[in-house]
C-alpha atoms as a PDB file:
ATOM      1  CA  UNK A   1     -18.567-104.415 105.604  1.00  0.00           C
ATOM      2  CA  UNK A   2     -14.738-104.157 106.546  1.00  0.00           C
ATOM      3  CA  UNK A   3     -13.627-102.618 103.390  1.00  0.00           C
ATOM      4  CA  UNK A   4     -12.084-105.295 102.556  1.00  0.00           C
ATOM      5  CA  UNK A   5     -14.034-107.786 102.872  1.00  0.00           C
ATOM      6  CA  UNK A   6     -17.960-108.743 102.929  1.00  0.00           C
ATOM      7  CA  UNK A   7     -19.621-111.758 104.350  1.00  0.00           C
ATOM      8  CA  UNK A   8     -23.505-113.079 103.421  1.00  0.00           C
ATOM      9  CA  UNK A   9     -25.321-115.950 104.826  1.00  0.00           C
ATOM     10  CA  UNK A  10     -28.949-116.342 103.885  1.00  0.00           C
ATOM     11  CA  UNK A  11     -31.580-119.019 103.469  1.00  0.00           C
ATOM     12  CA  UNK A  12     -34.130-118.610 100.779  1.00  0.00           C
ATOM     13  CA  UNK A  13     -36.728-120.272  98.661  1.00  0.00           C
ATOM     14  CA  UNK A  14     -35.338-121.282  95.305  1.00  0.00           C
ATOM     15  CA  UNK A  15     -36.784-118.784  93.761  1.00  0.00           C
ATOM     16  CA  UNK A  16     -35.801-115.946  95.819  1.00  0.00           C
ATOM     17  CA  UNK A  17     -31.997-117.596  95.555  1.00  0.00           C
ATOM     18  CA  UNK A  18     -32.349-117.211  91.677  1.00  0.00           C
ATOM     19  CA  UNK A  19     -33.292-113.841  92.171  1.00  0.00           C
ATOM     20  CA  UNK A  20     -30.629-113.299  94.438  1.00  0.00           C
ATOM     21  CA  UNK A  21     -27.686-114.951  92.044  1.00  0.00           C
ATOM     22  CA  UNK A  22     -29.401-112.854  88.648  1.00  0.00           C
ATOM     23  CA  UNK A  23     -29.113-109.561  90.326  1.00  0.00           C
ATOM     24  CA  UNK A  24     -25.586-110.634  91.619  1.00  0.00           C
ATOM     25  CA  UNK A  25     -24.651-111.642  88.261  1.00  0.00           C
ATOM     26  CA  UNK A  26     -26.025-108.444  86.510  1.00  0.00           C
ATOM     27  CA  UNK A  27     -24.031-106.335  88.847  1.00  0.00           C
ATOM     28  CA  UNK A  28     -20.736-107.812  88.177  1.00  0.00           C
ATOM     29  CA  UNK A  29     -21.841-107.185  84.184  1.00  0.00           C
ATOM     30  CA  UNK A  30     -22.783-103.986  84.285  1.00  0.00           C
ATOM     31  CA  UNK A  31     -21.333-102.661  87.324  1.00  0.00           C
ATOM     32  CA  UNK A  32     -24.842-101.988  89.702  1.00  0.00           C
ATOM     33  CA  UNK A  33     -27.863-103.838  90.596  1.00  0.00           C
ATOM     34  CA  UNK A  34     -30.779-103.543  87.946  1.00  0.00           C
ATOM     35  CA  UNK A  35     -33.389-103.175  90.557  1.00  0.00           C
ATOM     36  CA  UNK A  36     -31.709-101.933  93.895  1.00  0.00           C
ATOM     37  CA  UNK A  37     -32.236-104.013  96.960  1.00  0.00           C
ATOM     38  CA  UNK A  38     -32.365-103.610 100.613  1.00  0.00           C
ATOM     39  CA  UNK A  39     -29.647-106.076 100.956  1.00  0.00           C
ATOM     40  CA  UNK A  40     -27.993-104.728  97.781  1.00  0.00           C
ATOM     41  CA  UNK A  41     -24.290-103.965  97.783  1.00  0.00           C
ATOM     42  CA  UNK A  42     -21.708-102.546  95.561  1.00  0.00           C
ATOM     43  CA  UNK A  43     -19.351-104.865  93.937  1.00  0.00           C
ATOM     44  CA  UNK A  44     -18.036-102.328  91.436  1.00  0.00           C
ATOM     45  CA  UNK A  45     -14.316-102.881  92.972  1.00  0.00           C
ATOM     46  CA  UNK A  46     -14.577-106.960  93.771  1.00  0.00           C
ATOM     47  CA  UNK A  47     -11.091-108.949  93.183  1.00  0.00           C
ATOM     48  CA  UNK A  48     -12.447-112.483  94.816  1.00  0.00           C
ATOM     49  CA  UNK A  49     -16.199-113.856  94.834  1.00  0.00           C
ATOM     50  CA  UNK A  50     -16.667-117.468  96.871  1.00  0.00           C
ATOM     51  CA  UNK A  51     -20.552-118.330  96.951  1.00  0.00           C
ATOM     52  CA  UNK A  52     -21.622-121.993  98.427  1.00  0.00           C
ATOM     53  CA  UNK A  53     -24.964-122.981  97.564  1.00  0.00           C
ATOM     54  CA  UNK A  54     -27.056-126.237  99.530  1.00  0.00           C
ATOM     55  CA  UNK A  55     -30.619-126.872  99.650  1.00  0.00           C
ATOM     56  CA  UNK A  56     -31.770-127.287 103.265  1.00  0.00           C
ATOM     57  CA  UNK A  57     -35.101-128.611 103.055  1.00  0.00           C
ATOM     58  CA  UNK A  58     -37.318-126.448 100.494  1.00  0.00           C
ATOM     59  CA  UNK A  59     -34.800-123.658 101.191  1.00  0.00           C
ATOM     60  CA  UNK A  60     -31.865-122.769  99.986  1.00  0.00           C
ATOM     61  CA  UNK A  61     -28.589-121.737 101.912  1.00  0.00           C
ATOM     62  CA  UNK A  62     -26.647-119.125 100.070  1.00  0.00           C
ATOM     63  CA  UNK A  63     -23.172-118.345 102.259  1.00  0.00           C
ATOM     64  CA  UNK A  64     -21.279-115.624 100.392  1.00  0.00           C
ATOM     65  CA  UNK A  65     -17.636-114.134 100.753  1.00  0.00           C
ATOM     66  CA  UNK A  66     -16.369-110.606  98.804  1.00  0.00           C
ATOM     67  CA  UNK A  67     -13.063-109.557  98.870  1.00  0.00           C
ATOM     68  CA  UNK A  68     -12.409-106.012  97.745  1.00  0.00           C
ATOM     69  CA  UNK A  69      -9.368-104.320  96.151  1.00  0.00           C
ATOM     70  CA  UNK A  70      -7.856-101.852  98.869  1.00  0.00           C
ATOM     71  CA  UNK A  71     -10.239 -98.799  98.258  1.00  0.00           C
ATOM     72  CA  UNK A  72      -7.316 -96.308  98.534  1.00  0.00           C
ATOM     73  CA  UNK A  73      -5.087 -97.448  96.121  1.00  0.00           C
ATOM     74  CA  UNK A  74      -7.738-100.043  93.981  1.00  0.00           C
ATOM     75  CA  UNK A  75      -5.112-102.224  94.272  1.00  0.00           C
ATOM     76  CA  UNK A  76      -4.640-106.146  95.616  1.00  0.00           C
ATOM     77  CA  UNK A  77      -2.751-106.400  98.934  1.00  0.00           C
ATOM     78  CA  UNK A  78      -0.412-108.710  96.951  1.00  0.00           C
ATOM     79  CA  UNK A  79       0.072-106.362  94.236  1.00  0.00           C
ATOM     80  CA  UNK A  80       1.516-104.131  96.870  1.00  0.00           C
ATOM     81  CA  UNK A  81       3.738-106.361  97.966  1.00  0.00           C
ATOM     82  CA  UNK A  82       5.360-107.202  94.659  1.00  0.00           C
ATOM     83  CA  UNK A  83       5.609-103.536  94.129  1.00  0.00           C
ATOM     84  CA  UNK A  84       8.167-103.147  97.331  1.00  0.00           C
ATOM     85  CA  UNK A  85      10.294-105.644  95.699  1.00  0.00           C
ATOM     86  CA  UNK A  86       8.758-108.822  97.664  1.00  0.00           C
ATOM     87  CA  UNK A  87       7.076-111.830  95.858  1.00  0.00           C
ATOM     88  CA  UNK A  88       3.661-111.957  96.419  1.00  0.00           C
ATOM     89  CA  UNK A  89       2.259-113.945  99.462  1.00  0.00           C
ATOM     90  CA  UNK A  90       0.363-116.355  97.223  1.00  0.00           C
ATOM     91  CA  UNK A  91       3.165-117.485  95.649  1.00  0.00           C
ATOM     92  CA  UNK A  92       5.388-118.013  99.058  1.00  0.00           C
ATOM     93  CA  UNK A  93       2.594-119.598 100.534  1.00  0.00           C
ATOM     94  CA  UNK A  94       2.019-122.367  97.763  1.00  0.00           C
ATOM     95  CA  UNK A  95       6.130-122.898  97.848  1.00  0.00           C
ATOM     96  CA  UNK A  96       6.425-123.329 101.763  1.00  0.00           C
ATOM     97  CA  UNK A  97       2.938-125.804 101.276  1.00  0.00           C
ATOM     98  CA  UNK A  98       5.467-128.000  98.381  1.00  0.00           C
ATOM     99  CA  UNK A  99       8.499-128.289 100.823  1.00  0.00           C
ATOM    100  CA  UNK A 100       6.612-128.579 104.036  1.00  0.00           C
ATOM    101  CA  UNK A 101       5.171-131.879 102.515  1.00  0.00           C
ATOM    102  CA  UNK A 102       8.431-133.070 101.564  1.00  0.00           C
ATOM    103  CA  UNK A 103      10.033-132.440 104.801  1.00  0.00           C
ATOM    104  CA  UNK A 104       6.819-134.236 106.314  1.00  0.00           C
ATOM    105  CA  UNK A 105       6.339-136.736 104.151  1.00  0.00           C
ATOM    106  CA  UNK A 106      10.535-137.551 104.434  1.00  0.00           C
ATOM    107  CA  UNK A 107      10.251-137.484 108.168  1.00  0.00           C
ATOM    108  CA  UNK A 108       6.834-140.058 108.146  1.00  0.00           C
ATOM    109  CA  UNK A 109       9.110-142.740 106.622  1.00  0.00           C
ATOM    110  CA  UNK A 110      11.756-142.048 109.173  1.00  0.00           C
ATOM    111  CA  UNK A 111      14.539-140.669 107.100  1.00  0.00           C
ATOM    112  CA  UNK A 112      15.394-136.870 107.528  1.00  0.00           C
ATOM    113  CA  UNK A 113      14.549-134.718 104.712  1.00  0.00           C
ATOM    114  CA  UNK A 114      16.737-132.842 102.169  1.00  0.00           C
ATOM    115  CA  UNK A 115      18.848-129.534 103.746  1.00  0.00           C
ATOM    116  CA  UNK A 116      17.563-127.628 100.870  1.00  0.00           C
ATOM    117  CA  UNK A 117      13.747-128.594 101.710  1.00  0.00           C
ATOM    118  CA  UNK A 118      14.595-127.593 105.145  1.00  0.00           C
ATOM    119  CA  UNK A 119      16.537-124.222 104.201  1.00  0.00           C
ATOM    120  CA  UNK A 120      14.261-123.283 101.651  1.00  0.00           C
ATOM    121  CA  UNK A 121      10.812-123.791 103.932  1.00  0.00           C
ATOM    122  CA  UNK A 122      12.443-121.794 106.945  1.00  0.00           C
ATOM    123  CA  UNK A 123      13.368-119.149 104.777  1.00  0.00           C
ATOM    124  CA  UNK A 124       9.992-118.699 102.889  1.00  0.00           C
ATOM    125  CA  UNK A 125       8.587-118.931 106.652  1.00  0.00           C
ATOM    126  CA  UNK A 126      10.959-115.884 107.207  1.00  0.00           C
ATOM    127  CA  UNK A 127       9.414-114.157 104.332  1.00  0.00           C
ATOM    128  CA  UNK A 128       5.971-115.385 105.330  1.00  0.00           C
ATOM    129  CA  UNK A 129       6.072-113.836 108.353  1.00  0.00           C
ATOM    130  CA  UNK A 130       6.913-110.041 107.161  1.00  0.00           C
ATOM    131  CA  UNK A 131       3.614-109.704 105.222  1.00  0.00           C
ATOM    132  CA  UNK A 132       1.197-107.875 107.484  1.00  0.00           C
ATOM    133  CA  UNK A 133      -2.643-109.174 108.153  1.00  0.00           C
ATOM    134  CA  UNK A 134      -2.413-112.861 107.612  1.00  0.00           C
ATOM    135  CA  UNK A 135      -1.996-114.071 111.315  1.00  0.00           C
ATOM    136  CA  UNK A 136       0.467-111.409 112.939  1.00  0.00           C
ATOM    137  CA  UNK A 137      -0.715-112.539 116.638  1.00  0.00           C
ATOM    138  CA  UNK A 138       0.821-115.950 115.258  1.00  0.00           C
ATOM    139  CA  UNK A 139       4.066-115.294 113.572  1.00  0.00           C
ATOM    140  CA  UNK A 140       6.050-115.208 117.127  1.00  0.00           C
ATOM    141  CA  UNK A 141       5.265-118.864 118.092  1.00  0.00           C
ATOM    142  CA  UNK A 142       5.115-119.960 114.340  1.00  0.00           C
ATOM    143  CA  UNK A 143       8.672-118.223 114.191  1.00  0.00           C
ATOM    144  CA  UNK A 144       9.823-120.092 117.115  1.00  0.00           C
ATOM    145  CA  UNK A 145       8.506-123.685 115.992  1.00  0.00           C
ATOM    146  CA  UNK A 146      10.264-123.101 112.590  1.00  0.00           C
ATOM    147  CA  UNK A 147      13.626-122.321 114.628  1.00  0.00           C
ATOM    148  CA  UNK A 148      12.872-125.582 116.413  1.00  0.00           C
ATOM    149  CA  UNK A 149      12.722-127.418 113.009  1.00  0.00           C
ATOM    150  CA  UNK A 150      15.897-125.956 111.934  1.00  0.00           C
ATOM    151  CA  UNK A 151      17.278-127.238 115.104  1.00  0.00           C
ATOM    152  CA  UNK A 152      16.173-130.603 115.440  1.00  0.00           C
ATOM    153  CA  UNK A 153      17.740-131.210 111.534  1.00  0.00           C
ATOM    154  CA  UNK A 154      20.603-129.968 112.398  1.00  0.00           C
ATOM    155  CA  UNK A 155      20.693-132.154 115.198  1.00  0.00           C
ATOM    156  CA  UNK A 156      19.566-135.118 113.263  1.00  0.00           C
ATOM    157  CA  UNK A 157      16.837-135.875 115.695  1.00  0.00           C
ATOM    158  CA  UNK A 158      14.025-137.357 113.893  1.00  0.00           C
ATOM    159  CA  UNK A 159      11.554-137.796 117.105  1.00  0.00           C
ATOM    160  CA  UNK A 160      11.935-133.712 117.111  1.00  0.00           C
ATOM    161  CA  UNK A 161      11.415-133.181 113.535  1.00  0.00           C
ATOM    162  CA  UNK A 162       8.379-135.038 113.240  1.00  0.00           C
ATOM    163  CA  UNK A 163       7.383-133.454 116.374  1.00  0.00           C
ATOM    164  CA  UNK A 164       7.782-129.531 115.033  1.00  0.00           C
ATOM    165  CA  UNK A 165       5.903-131.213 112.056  1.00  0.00           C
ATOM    166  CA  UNK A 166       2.857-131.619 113.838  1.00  0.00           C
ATOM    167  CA  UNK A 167       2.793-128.588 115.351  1.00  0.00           C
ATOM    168  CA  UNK A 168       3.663-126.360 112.253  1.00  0.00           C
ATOM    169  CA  UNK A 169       0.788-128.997 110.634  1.00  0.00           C
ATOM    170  CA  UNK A 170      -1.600-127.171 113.846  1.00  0.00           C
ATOM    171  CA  UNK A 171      -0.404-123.972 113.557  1.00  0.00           C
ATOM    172  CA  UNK A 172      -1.086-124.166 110.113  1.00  0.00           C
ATOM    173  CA  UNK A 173      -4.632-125.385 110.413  1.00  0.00           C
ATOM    174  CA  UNK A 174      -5.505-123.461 113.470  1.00  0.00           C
ATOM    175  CA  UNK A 175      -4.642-119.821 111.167  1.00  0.00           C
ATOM    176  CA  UNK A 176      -6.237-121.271 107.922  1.00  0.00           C
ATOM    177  CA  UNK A 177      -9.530-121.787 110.333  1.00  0.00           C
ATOM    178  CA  UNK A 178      -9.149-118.056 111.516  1.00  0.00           C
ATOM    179  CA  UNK A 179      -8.212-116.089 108.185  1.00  0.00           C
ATOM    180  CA  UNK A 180      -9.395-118.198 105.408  1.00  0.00           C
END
């Protein structure tokens, strides 16, 4: 485990997985496992649990992600960030996803898109880009595309625009595949 973070992936006979999901649901009630486990672990100071559950065959797959609260401060990384006076990453994120689609969807039917769409989405992509340990290694050619964007509306070149689209559209899918 990271920390911050804790990832599972098992296969199990049903029974084993309803184990599995009783002890994990007894230790989120009452803070610890009731029986411990080899594989137990302690989810006292969870903020996010994502569990997918298939049947393969007679077994099931149980793949598992825990995020923790930063264990120095017992805090949310965007709960820092609001404190220093920024709004939290979530939040940016889901704006910049709202404008980017109507700047894309705009430029599909060939007309350019509104200037505020445009000023708002480079300037959330700005912000975006200050908030540490969601893609840093990316943020310098992200950056650049986004200037590019600015630059091709300015210019009123559509073929451009819808161009910087696509790769923002990659970029976007490419990090989402590495840090989601």
């Amino acid at each position: 485990m990271s920390g911050k973070e804790l990832k599972l992936e098992k296969m199990l006979s049903s029974q084993d997985a309803a184990v599995f999901l009783r002890a994990l649901a007894a230790e989120i009630e009452n803070g610890a496992m009731e029986q411990p486990r080899e594989d137990a672990f302690d989810l006292k100071d969870f903020k996010k649990i994502k569990i997918e559950i298939k049947r393969v065959g007679s077994q099931v797959e149980l793949k598992g992600k825990v995020k923790f609260n930063d264990p120095e401060t017992g805090c949310r990384d965007e709960d820092k960030q609001a404190d220093k006076g920024k709004p939290k990453y979530k939040s940016v994120k889901k704006r910049m996803e709202k404008t980017f689609k109507h700047i894309s969807a705009a430029a599909e039917k060939g007309v350019m898109p509104d200037r505020a769409d445009i000023e708002a989405f480079v300037a959330d992509s700005d912000l975006m880009v200050s908030y540490p340990g969601h893609g840093d290694e990316h943020y310098e050619a992200y950056s650049t595309t986004c200037v590019q964007l600015n630059v091709a509306f300015e210019n009123n070149d559509l073929a451009a625009l819808r161009e910087r689209c696509a790769q923002l559209e990659a970029m976007r899918k490419h990090c989402h595949d590495q840090y989601k």
